[in-house]
N, C-alpha and C. Protein backbone atom coordinates (compact mmCIF):
# COMPACT_ATOMS: atom_id res chain seq x y z
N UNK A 1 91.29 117.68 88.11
CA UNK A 1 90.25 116.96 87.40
C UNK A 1 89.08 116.68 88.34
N UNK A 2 87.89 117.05 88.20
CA UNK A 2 86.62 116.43 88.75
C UNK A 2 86.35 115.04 89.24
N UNK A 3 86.42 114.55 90.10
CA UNK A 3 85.97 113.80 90.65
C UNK A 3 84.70 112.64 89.40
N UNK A 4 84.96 111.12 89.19
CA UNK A 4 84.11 110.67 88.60
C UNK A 4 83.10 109.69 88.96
N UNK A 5 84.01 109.09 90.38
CA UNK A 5 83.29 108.13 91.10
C UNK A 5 82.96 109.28 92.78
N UNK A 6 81.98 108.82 92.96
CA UNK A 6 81.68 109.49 94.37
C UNK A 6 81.66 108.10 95.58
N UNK A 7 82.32 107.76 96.77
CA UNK A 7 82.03 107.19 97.31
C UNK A 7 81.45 107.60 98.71
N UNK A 8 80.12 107.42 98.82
CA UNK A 8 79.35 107.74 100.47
C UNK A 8 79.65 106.80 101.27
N UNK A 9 79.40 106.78 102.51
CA UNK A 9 79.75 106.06 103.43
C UNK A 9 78.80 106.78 104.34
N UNK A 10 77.84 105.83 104.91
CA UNK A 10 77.06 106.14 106.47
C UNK A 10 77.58 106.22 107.62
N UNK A 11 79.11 106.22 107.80
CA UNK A 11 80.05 106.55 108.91
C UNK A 11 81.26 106.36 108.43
N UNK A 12 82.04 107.25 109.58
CA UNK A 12 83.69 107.34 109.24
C UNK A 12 84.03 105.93 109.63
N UNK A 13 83.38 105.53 110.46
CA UNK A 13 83.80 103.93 111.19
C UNK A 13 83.91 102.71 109.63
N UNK A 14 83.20 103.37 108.73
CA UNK A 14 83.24 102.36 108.03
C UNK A 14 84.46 102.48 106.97
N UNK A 15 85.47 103.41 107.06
CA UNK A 15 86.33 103.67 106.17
C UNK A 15 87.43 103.05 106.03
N UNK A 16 87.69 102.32 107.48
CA UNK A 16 88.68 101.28 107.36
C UNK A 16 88.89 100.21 106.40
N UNK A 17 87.71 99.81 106.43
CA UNK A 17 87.48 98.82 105.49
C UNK A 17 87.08 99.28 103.92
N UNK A 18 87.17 100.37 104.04
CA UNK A 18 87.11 100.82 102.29
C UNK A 18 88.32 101.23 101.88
N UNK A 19 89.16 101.30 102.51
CA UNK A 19 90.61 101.14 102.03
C UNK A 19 90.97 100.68 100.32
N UNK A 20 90.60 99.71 100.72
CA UNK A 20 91.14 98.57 99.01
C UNK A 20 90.03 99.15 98.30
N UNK A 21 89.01 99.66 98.38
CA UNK A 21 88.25 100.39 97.58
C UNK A 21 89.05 101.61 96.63
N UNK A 22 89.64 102.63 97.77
CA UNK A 22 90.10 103.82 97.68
C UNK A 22 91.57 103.33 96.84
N UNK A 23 92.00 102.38 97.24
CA UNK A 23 93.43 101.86 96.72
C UNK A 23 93.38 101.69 95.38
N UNK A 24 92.13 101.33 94.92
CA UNK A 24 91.83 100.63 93.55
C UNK A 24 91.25 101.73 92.58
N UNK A 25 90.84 102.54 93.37
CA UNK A 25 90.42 103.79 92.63
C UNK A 25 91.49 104.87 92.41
N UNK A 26 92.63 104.94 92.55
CA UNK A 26 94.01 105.45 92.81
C UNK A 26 94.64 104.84 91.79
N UNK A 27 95.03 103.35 92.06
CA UNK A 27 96.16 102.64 91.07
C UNK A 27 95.12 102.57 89.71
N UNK A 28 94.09 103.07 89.48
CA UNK A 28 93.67 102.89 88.04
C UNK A 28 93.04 104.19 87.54
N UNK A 29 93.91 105.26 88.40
CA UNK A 29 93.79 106.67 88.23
C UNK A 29 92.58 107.60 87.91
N UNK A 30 91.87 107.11 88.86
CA UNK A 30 90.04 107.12 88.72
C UNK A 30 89.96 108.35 89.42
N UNK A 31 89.35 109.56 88.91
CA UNK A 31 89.61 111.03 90.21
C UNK A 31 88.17 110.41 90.89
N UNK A 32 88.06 110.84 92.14
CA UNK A 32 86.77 110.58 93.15
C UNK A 32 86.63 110.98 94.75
N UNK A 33 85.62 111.42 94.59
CA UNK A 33 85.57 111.69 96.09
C UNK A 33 85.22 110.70 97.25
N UNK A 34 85.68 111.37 98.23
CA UNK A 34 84.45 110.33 99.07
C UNK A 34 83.85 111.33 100.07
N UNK A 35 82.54 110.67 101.35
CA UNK A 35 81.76 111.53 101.81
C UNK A 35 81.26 111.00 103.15
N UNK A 36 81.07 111.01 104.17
CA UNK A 36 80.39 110.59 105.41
C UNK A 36 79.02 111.22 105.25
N UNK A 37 77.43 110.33 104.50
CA UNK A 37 76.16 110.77 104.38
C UNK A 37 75.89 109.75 104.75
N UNK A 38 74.81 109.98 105.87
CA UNK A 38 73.79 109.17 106.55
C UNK A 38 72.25 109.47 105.53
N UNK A 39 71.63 108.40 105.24
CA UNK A 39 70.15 108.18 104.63
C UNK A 39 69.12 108.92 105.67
N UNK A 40 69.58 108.35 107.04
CA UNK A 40 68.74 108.47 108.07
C UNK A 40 68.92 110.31 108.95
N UNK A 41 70.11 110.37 109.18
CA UNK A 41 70.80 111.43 109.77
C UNK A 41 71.06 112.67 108.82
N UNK A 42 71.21 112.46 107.78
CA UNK A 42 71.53 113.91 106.96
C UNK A 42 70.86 113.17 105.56
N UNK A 43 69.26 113.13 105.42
CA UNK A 43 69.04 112.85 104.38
C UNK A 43 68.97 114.03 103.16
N UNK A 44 68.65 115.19 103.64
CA UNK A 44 68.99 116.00 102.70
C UNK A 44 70.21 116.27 102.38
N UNK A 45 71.11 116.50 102.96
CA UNK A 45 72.59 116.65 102.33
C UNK A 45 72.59 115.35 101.21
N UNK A 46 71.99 114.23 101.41
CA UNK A 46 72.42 113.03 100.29
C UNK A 46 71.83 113.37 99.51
N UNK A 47 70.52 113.70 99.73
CA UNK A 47 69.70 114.06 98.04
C UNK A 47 70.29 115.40 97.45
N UNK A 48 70.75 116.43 98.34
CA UNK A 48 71.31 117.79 97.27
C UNK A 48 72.26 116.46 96.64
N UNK A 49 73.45 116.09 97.03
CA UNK A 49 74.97 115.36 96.45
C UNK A 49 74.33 115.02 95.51
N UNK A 50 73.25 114.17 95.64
CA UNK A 50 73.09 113.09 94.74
C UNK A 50 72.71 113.79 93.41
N UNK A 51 71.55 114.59 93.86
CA UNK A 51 70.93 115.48 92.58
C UNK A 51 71.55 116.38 91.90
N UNK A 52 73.01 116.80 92.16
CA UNK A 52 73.97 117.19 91.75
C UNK A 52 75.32 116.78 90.84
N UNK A 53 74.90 115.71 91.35
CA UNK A 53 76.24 114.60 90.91
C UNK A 53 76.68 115.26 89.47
N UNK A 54 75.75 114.54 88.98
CA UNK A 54 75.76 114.42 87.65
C UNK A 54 76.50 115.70 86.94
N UNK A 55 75.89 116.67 87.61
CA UNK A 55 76.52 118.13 86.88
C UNK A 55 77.42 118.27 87.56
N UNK A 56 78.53 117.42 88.21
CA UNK A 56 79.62 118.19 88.77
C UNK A 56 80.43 116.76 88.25
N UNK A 57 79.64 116.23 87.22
CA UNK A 57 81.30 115.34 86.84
C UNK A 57 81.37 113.60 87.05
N UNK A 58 79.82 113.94 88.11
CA UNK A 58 80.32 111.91 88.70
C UNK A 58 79.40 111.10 87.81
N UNK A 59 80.56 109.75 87.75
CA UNK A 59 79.49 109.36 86.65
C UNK A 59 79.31 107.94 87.44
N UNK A 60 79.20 107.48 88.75
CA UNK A 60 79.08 106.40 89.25
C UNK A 60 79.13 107.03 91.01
N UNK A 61 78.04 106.11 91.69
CA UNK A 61 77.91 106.50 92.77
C UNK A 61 78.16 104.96 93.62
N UNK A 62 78.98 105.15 94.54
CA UNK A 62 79.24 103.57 95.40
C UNK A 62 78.94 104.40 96.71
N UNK A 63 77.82 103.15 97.58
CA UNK A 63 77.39 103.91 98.67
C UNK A 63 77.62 101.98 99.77
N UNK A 64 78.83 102.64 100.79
CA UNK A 64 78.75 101.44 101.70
C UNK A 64 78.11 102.11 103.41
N UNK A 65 77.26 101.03 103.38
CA UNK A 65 76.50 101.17 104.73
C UNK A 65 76.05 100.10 105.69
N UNK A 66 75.94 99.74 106.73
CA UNK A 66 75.72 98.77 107.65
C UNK A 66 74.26 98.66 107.94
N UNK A 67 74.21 97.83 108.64
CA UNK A 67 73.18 97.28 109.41
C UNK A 67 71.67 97.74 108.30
N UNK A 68 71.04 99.10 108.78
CA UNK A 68 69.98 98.67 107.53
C UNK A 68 70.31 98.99 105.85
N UNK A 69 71.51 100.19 106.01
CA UNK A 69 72.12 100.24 104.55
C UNK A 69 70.86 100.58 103.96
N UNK A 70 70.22 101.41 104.08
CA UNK A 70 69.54 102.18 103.45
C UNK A 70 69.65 103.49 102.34
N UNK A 71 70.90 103.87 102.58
CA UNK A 71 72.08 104.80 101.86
C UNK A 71 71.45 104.34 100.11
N UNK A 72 72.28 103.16 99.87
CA UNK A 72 72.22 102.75 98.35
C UNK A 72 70.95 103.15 97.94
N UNK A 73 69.34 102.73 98.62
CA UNK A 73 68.62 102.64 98.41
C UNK A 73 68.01 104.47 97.83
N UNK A 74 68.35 104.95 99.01
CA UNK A 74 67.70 106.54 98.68
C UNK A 74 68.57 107.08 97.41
N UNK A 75 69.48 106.75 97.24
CA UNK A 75 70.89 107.24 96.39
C UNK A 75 69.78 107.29 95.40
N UNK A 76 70.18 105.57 94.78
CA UNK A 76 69.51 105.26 93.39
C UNK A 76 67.71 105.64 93.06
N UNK A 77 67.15 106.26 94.23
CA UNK A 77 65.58 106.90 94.32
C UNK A 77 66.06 108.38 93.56
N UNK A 78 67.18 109.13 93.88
CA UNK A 78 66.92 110.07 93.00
C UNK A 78 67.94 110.60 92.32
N UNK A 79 68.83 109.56 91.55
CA UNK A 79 69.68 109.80 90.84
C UNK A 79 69.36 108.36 89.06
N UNK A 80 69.56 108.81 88.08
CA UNK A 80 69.69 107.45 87.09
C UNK A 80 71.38 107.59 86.73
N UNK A 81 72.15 108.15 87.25
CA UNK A 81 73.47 107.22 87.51
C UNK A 81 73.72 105.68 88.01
N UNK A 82 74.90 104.96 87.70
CA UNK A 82 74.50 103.54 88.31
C UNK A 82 74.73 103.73 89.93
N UNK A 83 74.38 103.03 90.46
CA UNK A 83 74.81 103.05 92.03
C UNK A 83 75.03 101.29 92.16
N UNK A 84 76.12 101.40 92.39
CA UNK A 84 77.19 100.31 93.33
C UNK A 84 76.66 100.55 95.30
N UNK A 85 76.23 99.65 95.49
CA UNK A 85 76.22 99.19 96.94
C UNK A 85 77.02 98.10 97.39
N UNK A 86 77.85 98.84 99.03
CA UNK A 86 78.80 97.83 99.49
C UNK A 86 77.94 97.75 100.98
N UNK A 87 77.48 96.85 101.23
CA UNK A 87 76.86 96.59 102.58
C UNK A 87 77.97 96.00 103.45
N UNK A 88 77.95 96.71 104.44
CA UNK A 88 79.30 96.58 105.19
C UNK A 88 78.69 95.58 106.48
N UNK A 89 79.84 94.86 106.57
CA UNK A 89 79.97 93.33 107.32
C UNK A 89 79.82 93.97 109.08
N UNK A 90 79.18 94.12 109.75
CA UNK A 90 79.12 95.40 111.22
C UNK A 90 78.70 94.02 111.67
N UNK A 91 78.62 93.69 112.99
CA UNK A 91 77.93 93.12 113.91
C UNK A 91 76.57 93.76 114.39
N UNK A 92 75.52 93.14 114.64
CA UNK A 92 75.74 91.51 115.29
C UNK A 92 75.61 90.43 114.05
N UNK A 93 74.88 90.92 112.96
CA UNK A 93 74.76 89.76 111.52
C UNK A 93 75.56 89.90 110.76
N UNK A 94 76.87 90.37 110.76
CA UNK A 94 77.83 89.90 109.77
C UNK A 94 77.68 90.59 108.87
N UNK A 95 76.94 91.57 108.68
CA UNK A 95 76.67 92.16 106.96
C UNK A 95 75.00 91.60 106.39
N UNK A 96 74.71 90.62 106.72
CA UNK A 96 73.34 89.58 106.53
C UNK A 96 72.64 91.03 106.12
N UNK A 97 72.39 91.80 107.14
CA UNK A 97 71.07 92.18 107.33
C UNK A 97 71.26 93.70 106.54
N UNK A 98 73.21 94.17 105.82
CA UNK A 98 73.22 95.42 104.67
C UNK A 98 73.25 94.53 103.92
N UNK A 99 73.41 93.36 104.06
CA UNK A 99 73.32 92.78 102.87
C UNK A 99 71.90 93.14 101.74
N UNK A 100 71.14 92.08 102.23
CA UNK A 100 69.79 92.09 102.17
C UNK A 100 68.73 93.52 102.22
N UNK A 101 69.21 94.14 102.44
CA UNK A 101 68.50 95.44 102.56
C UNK A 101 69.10 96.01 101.27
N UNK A 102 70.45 96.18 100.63
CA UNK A 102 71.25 96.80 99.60
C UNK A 102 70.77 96.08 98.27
N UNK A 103 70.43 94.72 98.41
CA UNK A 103 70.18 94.28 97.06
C UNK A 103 68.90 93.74 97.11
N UNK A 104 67.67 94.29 97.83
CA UNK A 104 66.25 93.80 97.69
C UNK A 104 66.09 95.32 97.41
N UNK A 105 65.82 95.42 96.53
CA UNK A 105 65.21 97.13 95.82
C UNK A 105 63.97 97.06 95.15
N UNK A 106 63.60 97.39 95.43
CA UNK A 106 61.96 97.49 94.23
C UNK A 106 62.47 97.92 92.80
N UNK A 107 61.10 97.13 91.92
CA UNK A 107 61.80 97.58 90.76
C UNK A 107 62.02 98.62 90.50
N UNK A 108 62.66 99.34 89.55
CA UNK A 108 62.69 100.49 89.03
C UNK A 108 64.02 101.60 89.39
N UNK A 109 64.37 100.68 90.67
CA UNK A 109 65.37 101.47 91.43
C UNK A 109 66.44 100.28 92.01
N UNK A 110 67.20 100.45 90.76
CA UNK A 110 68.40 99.18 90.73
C UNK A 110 69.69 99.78 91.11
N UNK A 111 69.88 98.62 92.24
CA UNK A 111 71.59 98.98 93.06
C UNK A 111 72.23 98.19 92.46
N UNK A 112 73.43 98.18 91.85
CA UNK A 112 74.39 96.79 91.61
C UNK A 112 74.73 96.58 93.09
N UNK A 113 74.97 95.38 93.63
CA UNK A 113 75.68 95.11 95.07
C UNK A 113 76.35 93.91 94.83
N UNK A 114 77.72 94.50 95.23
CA UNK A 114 78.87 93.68 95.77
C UNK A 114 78.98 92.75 97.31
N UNK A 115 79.76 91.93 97.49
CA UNK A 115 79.80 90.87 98.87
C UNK A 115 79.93 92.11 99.90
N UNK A 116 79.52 91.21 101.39
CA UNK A 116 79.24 92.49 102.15
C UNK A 116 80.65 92.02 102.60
N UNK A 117 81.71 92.72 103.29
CA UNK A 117 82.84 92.46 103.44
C UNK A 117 83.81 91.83 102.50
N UNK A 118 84.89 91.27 103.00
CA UNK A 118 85.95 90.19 101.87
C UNK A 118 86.22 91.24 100.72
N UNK A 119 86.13 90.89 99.65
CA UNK A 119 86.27 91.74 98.39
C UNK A 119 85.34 92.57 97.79
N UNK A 120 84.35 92.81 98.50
CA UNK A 120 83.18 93.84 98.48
C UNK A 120 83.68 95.17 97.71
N UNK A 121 84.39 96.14 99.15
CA UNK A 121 84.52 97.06 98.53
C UNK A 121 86.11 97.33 97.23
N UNK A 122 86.72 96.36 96.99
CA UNK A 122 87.30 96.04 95.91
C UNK A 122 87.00 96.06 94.36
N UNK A 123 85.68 95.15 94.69
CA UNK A 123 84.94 94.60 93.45
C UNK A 123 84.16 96.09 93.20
N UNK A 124 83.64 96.90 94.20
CA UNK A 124 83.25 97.65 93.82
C UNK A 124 83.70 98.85 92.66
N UNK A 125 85.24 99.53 93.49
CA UNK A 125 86.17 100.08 92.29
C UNK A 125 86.13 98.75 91.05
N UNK A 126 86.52 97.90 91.33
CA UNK A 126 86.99 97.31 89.60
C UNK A 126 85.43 97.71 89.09
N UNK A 127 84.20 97.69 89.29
CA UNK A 127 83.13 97.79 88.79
C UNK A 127 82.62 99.11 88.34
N UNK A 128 83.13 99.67 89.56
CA UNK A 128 82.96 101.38 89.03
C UNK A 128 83.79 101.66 87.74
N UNK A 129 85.23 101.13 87.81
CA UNK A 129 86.14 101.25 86.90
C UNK A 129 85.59 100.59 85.08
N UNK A 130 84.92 99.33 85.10
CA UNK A 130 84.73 99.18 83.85
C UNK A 130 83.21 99.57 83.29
N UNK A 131 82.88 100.55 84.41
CA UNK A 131 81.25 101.09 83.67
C UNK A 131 81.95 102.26 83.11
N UNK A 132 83.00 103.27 84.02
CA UNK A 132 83.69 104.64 83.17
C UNK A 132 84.15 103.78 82.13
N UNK A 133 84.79 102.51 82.10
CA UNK A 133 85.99 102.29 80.72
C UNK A 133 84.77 102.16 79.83
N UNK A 134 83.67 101.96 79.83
CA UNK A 134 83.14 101.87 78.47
C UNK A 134 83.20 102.71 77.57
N UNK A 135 83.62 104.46 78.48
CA UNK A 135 83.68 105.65 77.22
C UNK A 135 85.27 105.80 78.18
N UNK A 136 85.98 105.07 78.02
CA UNK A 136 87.40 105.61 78.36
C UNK A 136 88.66 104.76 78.16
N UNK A 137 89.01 104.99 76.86
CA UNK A 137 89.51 104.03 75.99
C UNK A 137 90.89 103.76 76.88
N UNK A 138 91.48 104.73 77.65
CA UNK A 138 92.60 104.94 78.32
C UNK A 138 92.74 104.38 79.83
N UNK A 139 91.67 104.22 80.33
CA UNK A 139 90.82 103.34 81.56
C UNK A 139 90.40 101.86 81.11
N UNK A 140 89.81 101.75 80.07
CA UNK A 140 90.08 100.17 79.86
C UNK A 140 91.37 99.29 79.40
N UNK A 141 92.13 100.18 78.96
CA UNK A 141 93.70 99.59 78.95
C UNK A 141 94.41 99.34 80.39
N UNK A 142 93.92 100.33 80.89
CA UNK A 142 94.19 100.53 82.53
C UNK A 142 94.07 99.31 83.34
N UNK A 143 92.88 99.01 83.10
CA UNK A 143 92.18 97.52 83.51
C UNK A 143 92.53 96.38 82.59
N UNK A 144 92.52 96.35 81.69
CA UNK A 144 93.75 95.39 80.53
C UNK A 144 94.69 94.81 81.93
N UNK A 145 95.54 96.01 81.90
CA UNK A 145 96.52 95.78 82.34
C UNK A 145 96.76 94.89 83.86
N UNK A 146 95.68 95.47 84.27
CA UNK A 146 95.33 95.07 85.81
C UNK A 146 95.53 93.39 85.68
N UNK A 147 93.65 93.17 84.78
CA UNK A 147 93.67 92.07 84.85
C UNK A 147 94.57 90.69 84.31
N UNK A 148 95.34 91.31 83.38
CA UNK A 148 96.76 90.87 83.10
C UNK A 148 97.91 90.64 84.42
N UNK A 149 97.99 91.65 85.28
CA UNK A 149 98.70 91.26 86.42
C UNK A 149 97.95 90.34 87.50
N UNK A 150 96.75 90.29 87.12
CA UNK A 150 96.73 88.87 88.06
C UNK A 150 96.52 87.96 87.84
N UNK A 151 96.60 87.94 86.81
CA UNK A 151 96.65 86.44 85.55
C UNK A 151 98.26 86.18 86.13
N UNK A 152 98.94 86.80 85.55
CA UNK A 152 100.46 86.81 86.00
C UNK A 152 100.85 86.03 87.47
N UNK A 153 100.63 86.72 88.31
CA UNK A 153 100.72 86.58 90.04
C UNK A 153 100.17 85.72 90.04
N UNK A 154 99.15 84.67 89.59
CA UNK A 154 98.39 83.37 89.32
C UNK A 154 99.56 82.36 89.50
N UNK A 155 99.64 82.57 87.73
CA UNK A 155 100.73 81.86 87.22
C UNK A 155 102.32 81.53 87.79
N UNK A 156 102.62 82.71 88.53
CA UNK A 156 103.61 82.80 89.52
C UNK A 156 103.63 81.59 90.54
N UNK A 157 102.42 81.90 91.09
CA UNK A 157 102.11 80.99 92.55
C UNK A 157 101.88 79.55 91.66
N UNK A 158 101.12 79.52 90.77
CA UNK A 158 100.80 78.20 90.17
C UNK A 158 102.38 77.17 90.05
N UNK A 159 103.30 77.87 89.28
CA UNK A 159 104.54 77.33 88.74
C UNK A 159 105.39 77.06 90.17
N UNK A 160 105.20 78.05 91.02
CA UNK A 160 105.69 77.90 92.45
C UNK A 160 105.45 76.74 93.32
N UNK A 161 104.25 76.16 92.76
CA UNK A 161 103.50 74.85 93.66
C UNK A 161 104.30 73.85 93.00
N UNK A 162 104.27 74.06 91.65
CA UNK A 162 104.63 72.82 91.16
C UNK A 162 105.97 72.63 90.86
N UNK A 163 106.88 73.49 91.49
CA UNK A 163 107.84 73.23 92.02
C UNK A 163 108.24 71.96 93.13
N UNK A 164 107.42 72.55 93.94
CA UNK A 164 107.12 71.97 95.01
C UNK A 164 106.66 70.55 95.07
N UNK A 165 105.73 70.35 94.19
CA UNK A 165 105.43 68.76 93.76
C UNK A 165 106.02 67.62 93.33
């Protein structure tokens, strides 16, 4: 099956931490690639991907990048797919400064952006996940289900405390 989510990344360094991204795009059986494209370093390789996307299947683009995180920005310049930005938490500002760069866009050229670290690239799959479920009746049950198990695991820990009390 084709690939539906594409995830870029401005370095391999940053893949550690996209883990729970990749995890979440797996347990809710999402096909997708991912890619090491620099904005700065291989800007044409991002614009062929990008300008391609579309005809090869992807219907959501998540782009995590550090420090200026400029990635999201060129993405969503020449694609009208949605683009998800994860500004990744790098030193010396913590993420501050992909932060701020990922979700100040001029109009016309809108990133959704998730927290830069913590549940960032998490939120991102669940987000990628319920823009496909809108035409994927079999993907929003998927997510049903999800968010049902942590309603559950809630309730678990909840009844567990008050044990305890």
């Amino acid at each position: 099956m084709n690939p539906q989510v594409a995830l870029l990344m401005g370095s391999d360094s940053d893949f550690p931490r996209l883990e729970p991204c990749v995890k979440q795009l797996r347990e809710l059986e999402i096909p997708f690639t991912a890619r090491v494209m620099s904005a700065h370093r291989t800007p044409a390789a991002v614009i062929d991907f990008v300008t391609n996307a579309k005809a090869n299947g992807i219907r959501v683009i998540m782009c995590a990048a550090g420090s200026a995180a400029h990635l999201a920005g060129v993405v969503a310049a020449h694609t009208n797919l949605p683009v998800i930005g994860i500004p990744m938490d790098n030193p010396p500002l913590g993420g501050l400064d992909a932060l701020l760069s990922t979700v100040q866009m001029p109009g016309g050229i809108p990133v959704a952006t998730v927290a830069a670290g913590g549940g960032g690239p998490l939120n991102a799959a669940i987000l990628a996940a319920r823009i496909i479920a809108l035409s994927d009746e079999a993907l929003a049950d998927r997510l049903d289900a999800m968010v049902s198990s942590m309603a559950e695991k809630v309730a678990k820990k909840d009844a567990k405390l008050q044990k305890l009390l």
